[in-house]
N, C-alpha and C. Protein backbone atom coordinates (compact mmCIF):
# COMPACT_ATOMS: atom_id res chain seq x y z
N UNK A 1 110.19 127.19 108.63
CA UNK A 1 109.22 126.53 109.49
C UNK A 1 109.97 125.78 110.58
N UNK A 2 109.46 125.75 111.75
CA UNK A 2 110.33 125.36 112.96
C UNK A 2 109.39 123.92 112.83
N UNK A 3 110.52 123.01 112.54
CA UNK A 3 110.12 120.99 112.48
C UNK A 3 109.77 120.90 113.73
N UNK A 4 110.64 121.12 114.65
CA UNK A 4 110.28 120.74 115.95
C UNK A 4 108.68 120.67 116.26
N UNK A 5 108.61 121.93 115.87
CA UNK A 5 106.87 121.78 116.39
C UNK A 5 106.13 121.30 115.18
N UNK A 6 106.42 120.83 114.23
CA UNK A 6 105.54 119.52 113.96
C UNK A 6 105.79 118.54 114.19
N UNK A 7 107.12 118.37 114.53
CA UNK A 7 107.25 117.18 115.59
C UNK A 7 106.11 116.80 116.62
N UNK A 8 106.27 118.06 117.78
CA UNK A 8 105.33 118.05 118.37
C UNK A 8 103.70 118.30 118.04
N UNK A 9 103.03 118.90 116.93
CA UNK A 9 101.92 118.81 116.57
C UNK A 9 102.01 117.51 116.11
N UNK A 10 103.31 116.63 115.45
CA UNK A 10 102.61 114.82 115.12
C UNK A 10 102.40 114.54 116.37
N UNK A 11 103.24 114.39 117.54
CA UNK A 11 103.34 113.66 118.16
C UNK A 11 101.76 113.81 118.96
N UNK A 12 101.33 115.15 119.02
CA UNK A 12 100.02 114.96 119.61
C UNK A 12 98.67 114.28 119.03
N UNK A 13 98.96 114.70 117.51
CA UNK A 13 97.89 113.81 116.91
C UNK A 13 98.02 112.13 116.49
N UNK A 14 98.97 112.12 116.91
CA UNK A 14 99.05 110.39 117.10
C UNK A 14 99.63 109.62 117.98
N UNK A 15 98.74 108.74 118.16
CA UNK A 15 99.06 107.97 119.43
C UNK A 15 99.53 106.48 118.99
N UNK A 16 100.61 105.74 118.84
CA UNK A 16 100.78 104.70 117.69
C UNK A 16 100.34 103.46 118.75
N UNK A 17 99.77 103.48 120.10
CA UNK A 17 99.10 102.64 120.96
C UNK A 17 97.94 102.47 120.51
N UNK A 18 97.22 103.54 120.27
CA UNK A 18 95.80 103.59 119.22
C UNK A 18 95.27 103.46 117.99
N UNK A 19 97.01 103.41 117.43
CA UNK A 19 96.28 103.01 116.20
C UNK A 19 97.25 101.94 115.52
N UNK A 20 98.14 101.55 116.28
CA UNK A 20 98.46 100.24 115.44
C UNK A 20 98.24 99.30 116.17
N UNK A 21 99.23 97.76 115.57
CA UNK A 21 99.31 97.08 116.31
C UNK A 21 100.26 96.66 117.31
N UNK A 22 100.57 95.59 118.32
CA UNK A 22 101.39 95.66 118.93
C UNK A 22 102.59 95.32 118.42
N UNK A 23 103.97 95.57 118.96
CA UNK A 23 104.94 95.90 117.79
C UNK A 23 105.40 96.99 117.10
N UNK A 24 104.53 97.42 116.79
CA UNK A 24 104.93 98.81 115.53
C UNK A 24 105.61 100.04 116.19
N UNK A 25 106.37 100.17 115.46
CA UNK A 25 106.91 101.41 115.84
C UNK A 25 107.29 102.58 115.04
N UNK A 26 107.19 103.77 115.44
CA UNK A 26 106.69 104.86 114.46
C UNK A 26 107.89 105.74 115.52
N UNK A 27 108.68 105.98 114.64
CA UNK A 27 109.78 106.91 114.84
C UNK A 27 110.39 108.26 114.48
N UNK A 28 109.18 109.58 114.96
CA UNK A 28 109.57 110.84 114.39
C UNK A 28 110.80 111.42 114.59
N UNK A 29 111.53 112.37 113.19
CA UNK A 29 112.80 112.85 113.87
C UNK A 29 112.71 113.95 112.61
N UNK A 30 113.39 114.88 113.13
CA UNK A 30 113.73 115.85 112.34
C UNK A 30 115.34 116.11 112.20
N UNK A 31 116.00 115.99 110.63
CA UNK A 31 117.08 115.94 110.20
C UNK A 31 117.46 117.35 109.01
N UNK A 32 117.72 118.19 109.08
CA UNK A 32 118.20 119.23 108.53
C UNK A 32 116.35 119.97 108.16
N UNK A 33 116.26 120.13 107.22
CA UNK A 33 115.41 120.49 106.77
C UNK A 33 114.13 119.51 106.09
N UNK A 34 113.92 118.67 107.13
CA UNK A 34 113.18 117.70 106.61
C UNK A 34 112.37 116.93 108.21
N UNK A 35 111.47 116.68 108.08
CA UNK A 35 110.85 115.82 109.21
C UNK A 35 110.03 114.43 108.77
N UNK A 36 110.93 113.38 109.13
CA UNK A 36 110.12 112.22 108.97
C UNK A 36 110.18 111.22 109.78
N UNK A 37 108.77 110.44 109.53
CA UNK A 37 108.46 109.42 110.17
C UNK A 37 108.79 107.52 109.80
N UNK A 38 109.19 106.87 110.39
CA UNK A 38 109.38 105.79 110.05
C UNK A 38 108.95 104.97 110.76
N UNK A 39 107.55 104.36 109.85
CA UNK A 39 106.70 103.52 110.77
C UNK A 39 107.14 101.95 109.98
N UNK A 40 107.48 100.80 111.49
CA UNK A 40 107.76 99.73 111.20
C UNK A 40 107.54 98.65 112.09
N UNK A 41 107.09 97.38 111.60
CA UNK A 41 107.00 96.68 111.88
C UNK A 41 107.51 95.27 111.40
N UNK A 42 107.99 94.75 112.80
CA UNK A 42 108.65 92.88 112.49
C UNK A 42 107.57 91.90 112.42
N UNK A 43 107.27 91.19 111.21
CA UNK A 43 106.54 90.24 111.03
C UNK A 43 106.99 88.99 111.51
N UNK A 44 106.60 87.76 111.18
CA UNK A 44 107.68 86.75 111.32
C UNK A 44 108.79 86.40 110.27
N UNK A 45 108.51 86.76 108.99
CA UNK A 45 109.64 86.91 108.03
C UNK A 45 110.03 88.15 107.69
N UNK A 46 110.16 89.45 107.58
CA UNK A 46 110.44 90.70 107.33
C UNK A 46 109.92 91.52 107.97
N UNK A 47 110.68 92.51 107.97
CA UNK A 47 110.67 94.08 108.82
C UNK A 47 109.65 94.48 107.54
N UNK A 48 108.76 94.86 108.08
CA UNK A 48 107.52 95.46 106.96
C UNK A 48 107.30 97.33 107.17
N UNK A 49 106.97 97.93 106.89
CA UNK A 49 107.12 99.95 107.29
C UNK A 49 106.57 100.40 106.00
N UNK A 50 106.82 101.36 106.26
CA UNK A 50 106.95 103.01 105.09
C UNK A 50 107.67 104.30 105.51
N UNK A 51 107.80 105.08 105.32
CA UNK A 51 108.12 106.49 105.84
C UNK A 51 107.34 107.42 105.23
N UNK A 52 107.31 108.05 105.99
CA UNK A 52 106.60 109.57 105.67
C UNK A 52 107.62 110.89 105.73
N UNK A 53 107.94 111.47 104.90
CA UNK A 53 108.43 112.61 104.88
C UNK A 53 107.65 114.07 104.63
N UNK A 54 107.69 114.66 105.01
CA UNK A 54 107.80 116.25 104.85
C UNK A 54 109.16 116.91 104.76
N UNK A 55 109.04 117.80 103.60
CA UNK A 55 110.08 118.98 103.38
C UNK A 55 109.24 120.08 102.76
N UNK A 56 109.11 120.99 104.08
CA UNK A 56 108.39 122.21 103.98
C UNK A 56 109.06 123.69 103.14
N UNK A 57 108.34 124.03 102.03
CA UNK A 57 109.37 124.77 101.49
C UNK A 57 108.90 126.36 102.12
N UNK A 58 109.63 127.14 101.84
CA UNK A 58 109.67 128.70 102.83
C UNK A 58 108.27 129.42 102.29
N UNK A 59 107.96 128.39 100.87
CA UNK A 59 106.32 129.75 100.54
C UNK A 59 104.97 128.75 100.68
N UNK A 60 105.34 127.78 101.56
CA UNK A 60 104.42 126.96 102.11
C UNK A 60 103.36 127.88 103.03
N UNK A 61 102.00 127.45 102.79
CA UNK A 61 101.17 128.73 103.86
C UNK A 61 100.45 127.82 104.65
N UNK A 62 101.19 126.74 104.68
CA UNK A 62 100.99 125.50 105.97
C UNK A 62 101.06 125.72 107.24
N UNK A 63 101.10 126.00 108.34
CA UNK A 63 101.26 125.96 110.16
C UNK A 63 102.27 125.07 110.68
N UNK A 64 102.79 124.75 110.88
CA UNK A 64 103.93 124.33 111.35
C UNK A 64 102.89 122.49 112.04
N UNK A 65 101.85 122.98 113.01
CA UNK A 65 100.50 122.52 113.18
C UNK A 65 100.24 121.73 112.61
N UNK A 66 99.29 122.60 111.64
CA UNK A 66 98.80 121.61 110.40
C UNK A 66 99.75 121.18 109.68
N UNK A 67 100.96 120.80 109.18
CA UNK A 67 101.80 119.63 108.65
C UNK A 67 102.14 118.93 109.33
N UNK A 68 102.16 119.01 110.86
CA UNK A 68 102.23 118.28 112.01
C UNK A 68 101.01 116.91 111.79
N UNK A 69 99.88 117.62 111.62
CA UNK A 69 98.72 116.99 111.91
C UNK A 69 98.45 116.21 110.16
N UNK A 70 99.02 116.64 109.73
CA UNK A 70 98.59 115.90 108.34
C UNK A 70 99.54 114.92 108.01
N UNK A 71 100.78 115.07 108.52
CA UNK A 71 101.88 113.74 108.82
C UNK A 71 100.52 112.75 109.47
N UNK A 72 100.43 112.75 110.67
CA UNK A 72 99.96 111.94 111.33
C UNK A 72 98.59 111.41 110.43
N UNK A 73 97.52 112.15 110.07
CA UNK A 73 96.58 111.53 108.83
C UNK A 73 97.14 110.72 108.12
N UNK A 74 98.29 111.36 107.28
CA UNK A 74 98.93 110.15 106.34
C UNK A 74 98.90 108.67 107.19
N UNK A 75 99.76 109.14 108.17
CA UNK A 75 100.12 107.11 108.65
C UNK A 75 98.99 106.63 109.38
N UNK A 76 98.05 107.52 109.72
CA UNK A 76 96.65 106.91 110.24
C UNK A 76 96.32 106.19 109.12
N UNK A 77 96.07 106.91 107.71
CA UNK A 77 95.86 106.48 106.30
C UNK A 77 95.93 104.92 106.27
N UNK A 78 97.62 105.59 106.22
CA UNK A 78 98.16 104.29 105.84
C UNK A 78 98.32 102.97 106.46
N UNK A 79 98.40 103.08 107.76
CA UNK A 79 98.03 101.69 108.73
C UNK A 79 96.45 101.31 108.14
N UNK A 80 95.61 102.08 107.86
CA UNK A 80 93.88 101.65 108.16
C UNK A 80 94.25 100.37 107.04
N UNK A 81 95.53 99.88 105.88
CA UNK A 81 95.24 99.53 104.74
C UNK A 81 95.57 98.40 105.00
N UNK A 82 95.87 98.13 106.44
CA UNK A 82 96.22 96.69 107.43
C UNK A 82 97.54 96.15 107.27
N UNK A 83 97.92 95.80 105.39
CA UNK A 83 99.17 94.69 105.38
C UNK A 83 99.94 95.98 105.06
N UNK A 84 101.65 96.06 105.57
CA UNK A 84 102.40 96.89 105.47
C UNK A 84 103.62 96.46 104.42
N UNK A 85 103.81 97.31 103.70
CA UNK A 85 104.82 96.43 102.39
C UNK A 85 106.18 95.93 102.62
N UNK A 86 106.63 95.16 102.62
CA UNK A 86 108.12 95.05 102.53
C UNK A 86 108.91 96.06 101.93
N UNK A 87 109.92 95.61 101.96
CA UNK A 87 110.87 96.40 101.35
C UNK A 87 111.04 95.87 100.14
N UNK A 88 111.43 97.57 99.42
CA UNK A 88 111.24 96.89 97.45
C UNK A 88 112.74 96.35 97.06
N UNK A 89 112.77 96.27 95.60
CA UNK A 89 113.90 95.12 95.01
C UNK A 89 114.91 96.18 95.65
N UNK A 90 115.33 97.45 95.78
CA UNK A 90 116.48 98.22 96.51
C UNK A 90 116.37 98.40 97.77
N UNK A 91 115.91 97.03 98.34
CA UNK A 91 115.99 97.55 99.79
C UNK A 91 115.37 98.72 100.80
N UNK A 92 114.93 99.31 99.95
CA UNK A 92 114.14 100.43 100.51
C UNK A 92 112.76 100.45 100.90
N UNK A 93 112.00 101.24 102.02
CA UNK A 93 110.72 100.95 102.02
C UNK A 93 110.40 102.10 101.30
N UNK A 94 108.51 102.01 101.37
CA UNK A 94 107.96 102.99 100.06
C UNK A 94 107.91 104.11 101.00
N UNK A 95 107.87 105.54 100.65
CA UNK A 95 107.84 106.37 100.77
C UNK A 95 107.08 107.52 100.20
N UNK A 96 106.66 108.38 101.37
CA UNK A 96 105.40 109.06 100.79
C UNK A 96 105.73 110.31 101.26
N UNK A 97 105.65 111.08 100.67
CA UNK A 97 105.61 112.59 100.51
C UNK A 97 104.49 113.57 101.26
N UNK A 98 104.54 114.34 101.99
CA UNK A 98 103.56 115.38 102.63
C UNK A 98 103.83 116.84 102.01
């Protein structure tokens, strides 16, 4: 599956002007065989986020498109839930799977 263009199918279905708040920043990238997003925001005490990953496997009968567009559902999702989590006892933020 060519990431790039769910790169570009996220990038069209989300607009992070429209749907977050000011601040946030939502950072798509595609790294070997994997495309994810890292949406974050600075509170006044902690960097608050999540990530979204996709790793599309070869007998996926997904669109390159539609995992594009269902990335972007997820973090629509997940912003609608308002407070964004910190980071857990390893430092890490939570992470969600497509």
């Amino acid at each position: 599956m060519d990431l790039q263009a769910v790169q570009t199918a996220f990038e069209s279905a989300f607009h992070a002007q429209q749907h977050g708040r000011e601040g946030l920043n939502t950072t798509p990238q595609v790294s070997g065989g994997t495309f994810h997003v890292a949406v974050r925001f600075q509170d006044v005490d902690t960097e608050r986020g999540f990530d979204v990953v996709a790793e599309p496997l070869p007998s996926e009968h997904r669109s390159a498109e539609q995992l594009g567009q269902e990335v972007a559902e997820v973090v629509k999702r997940e912003l609608m839930y308002g407070q964004l989590p910190a980071r857990d006892e390893h430092g890490d933020f939570r992470r969600v799977v497509v």
